[in-house]
C-alpha atoms as a PDB file:
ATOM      1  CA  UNK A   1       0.000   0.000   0.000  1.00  0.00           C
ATOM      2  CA  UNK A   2       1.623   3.125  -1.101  1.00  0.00           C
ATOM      3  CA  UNK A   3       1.372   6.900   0.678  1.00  0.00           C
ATOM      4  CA  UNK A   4       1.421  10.348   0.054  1.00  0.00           C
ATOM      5  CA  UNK A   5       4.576  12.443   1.149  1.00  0.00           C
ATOM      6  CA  UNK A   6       3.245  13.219   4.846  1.00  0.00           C
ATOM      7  CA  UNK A   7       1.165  10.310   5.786  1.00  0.00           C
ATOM      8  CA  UNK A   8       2.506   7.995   8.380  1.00  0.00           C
ATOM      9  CA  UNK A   9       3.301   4.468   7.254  1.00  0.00           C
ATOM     10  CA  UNK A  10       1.135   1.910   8.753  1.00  0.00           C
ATOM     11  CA  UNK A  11       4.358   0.403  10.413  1.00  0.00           C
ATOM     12  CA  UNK A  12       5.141   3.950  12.452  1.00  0.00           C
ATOM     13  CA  UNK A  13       1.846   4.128  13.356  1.00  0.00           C
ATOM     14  CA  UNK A  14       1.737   0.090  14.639  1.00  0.00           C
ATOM     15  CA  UNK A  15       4.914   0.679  16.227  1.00  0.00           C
ATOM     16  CA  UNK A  16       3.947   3.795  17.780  1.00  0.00           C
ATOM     17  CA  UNK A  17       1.027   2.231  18.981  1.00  0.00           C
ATOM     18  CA  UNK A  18       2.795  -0.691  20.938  1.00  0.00           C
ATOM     19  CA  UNK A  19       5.051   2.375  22.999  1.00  0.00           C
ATOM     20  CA  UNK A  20       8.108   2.340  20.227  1.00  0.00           C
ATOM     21  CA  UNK A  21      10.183   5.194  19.877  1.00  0.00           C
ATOM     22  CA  UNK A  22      10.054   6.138  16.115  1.00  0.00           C
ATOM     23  CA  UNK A  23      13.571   7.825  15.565  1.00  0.00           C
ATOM     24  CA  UNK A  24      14.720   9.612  12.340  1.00  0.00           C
ATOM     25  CA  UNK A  25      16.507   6.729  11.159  1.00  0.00           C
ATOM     26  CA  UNK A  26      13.607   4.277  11.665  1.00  0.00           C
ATOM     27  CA  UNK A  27      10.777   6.338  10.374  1.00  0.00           C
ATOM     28  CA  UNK A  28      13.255   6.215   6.694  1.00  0.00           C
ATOM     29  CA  UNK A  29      13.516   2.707   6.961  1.00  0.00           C
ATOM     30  CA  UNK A  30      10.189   2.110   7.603  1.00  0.00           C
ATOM     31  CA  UNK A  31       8.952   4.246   4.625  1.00  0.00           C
ATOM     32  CA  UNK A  32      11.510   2.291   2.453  1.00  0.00           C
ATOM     33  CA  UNK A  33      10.123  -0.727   3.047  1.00  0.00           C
ATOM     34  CA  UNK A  34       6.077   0.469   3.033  1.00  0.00           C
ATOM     35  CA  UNK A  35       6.562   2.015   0.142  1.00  0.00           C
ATOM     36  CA  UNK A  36       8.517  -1.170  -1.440  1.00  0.00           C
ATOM     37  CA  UNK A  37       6.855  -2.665  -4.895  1.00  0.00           C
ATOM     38  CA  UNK A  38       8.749  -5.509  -4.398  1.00  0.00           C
ATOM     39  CA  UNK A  39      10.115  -7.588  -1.069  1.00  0.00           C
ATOM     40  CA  UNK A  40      13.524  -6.398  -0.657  1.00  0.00           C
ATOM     41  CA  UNK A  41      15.961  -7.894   1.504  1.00  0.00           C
ATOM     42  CA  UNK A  42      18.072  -6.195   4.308  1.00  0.00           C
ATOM     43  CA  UNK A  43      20.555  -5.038   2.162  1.00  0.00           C
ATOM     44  CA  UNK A  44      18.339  -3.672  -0.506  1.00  0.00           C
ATOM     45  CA  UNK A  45      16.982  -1.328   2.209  1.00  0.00           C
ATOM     46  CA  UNK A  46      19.872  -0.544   3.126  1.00  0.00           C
ATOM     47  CA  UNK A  47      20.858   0.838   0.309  1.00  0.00           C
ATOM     48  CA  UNK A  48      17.512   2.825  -0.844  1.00  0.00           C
ATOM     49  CA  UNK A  49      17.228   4.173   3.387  1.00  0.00           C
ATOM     50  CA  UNK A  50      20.807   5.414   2.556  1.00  0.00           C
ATOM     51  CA  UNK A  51      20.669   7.187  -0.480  1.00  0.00           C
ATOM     52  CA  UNK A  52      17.636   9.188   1.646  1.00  0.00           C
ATOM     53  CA  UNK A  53      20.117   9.391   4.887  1.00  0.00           C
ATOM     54  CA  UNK A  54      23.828   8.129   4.659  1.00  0.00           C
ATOM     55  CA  UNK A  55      24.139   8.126   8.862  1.00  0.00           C
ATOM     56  CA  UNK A  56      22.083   5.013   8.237  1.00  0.00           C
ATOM     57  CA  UNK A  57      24.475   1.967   8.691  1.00  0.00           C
ATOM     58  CA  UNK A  58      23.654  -1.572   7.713  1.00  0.00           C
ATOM     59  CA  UNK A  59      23.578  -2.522  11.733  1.00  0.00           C
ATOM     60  CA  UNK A  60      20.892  -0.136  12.082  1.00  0.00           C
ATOM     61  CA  UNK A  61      18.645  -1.799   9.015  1.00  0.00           C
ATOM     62  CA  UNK A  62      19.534  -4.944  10.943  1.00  0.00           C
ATOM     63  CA  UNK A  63      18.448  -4.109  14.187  1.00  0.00           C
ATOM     64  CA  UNK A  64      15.292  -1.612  13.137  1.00  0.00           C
ATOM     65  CA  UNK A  65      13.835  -4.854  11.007  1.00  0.00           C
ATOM     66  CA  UNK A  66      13.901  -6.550  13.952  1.00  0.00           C
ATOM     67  CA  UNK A  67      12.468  -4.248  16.046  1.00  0.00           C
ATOM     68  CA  UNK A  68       9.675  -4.388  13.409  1.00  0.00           C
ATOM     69  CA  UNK A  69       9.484  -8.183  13.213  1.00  0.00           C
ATOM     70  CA  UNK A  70       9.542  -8.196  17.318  1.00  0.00           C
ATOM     71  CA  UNK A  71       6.120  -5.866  17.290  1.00  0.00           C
ATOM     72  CA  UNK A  72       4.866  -7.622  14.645  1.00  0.00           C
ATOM     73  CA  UNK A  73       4.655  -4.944  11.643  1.00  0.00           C
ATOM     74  CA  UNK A  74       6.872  -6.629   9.232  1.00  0.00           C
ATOM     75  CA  UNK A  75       6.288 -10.088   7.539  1.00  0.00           C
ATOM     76  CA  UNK A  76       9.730 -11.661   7.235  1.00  0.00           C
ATOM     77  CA  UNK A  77      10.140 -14.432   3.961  1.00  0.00           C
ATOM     78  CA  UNK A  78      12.627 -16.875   3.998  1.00  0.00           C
ATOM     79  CA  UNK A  79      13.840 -17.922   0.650  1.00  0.00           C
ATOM     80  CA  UNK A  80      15.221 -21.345   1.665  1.00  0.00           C
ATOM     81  CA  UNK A  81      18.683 -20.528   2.423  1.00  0.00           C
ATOM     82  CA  UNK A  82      19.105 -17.220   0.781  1.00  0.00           C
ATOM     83  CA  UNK A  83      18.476 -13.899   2.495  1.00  0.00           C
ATOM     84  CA  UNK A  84      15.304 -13.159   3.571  1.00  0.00           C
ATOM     85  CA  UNK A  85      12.860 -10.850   2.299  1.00  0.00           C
ATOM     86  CA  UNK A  86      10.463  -8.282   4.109  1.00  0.00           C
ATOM     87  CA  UNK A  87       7.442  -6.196   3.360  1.00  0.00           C
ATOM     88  CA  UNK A  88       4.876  -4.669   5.791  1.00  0.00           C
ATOM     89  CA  UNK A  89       2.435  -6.631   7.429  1.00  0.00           C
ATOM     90  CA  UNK A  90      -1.191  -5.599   6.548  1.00  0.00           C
ATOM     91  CA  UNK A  91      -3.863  -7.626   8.291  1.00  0.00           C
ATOM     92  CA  UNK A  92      -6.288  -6.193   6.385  1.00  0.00           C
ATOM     93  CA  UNK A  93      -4.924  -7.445   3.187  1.00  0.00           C
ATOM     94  CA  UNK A  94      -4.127 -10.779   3.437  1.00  0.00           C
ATOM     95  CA  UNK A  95      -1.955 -12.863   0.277  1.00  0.00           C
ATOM     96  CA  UNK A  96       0.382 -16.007  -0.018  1.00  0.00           C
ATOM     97  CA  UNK A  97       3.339 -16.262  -1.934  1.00  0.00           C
ATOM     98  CA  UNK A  98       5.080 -17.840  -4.828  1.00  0.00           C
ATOM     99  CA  UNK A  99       8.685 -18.263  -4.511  1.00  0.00           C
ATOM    100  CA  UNK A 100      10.935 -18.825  -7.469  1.00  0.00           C
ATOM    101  CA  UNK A 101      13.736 -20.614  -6.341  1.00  0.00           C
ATOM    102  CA  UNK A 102      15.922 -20.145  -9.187  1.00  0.00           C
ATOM    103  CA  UNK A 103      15.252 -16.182  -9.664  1.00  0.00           C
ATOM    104  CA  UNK A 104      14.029 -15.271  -5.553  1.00  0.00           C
ATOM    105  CA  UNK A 105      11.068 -13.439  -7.454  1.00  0.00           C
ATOM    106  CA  UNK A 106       7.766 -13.326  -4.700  1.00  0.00           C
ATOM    107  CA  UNK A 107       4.634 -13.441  -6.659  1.00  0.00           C
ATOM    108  CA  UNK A 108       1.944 -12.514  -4.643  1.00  0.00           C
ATOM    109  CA  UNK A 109      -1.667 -14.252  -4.660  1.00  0.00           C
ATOM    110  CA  UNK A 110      -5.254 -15.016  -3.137  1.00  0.00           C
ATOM    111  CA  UNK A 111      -6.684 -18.006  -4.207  1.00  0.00           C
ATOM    112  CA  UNK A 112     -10.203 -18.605  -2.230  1.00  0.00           C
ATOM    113  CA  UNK A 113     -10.117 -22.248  -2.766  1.00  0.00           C
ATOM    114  CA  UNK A 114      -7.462 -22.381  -0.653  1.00  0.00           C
ATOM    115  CA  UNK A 115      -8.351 -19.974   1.830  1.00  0.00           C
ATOM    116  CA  UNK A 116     -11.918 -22.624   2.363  1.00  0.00           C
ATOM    117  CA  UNK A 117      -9.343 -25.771   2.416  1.00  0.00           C
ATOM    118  CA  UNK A 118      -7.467 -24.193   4.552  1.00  0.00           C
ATOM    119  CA  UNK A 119     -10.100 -23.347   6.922  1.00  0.00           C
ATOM    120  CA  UNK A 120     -11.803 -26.641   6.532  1.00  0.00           C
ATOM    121  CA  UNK A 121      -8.558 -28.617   7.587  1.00  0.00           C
ATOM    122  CA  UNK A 122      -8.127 -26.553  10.999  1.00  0.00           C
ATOM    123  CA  UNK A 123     -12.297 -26.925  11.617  1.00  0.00           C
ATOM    124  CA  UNK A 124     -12.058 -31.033  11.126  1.00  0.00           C
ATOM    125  CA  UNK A 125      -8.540 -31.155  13.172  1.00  0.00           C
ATOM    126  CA  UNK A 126     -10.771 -29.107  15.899  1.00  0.00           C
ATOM    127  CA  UNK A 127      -9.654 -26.099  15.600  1.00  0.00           C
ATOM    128  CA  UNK A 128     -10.594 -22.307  14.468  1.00  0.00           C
ATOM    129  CA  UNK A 129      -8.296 -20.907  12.019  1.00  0.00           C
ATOM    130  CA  UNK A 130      -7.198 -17.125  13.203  1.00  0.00           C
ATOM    131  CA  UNK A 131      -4.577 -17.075  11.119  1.00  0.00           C
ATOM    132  CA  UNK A 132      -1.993 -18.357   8.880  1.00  0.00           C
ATOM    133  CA  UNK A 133       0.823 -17.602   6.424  1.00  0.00           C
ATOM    134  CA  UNK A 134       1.673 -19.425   3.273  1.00  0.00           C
ATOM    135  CA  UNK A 135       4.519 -19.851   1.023  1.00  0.00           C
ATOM    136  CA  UNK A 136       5.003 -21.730  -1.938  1.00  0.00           C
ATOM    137  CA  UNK A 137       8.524 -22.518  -3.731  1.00  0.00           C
ATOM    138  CA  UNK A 138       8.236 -23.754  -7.421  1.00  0.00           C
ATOM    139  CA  UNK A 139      10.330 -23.440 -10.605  1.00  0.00           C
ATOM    140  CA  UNK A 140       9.533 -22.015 -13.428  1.00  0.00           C
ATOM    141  CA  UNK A 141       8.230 -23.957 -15.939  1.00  0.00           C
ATOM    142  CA  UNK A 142       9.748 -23.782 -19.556  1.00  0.00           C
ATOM    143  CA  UNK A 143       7.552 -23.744 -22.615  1.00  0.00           C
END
């Protein structure tokens, strides 16, 4: 979800919410990453928070993403062995993902067959599904 100049991301105003002190530093890093198109990993903010700010180090990416992850306002993606990815969390806009394991490219989805199944399974196992995160891994095919 994208924002206008002076809004505050939705990951400020989580973490503000939850008592966190929203520094110079973090409130760059944070916009980096809300107002990502694609799922960059720590070093790829890194870079884009310090072309806005060069006092930003690569420790501080580090330790502000997990900050984030630690109140909950950043999804983190593993990649099977390769860095992971990032990109807010939005509750209210929930999608799986498609991992190419050959390129690291994240396709997003919704797929409401799934989303039933998925529901389904917890309901006969006895159980009320409140949430849940998937991730797929698949190579492309070749035509």
């Amino acid at each position: 979800m994208k924002k206008s100049k002076n809004q505050i991301s939705r990951i400020e105003k989580l973490c503000a919410e939850s008592g966190v002190k929203f520094t110079h530093q973090r409130k760059i890093i944070a916009d980096v990453i809300s107002n990502s198109n694609d799922h960059p990993d720590a070093n790829e903010v890194y870079l884009r928070s310090n072309k806005i700010d060069p006092r930003i180090s690569l420790a501080t990416v580090y330790r502000t993403i997990k900050l984030f992850e630690e109140h909950n306002v950043l999804n983190r993606i593993e990649l099977g062995g390769k860095r992971a990815r990032y990109e807010e969390l939005n509750e209210n806009e929930h999608h799986d993902h498609l991992i190419d394991i050959d390129s690291g490219e994240i396709i997003e989805f919704v797929n409401e067959e799934i989303e039933s199944l998925q529901m389904k399974v917890a309901k006969k196992l006895g159980y009320k599904l409140v949430n849940h995160r998937m991730e797929l891994f698949g190579k492309k095919i070749s035509k």
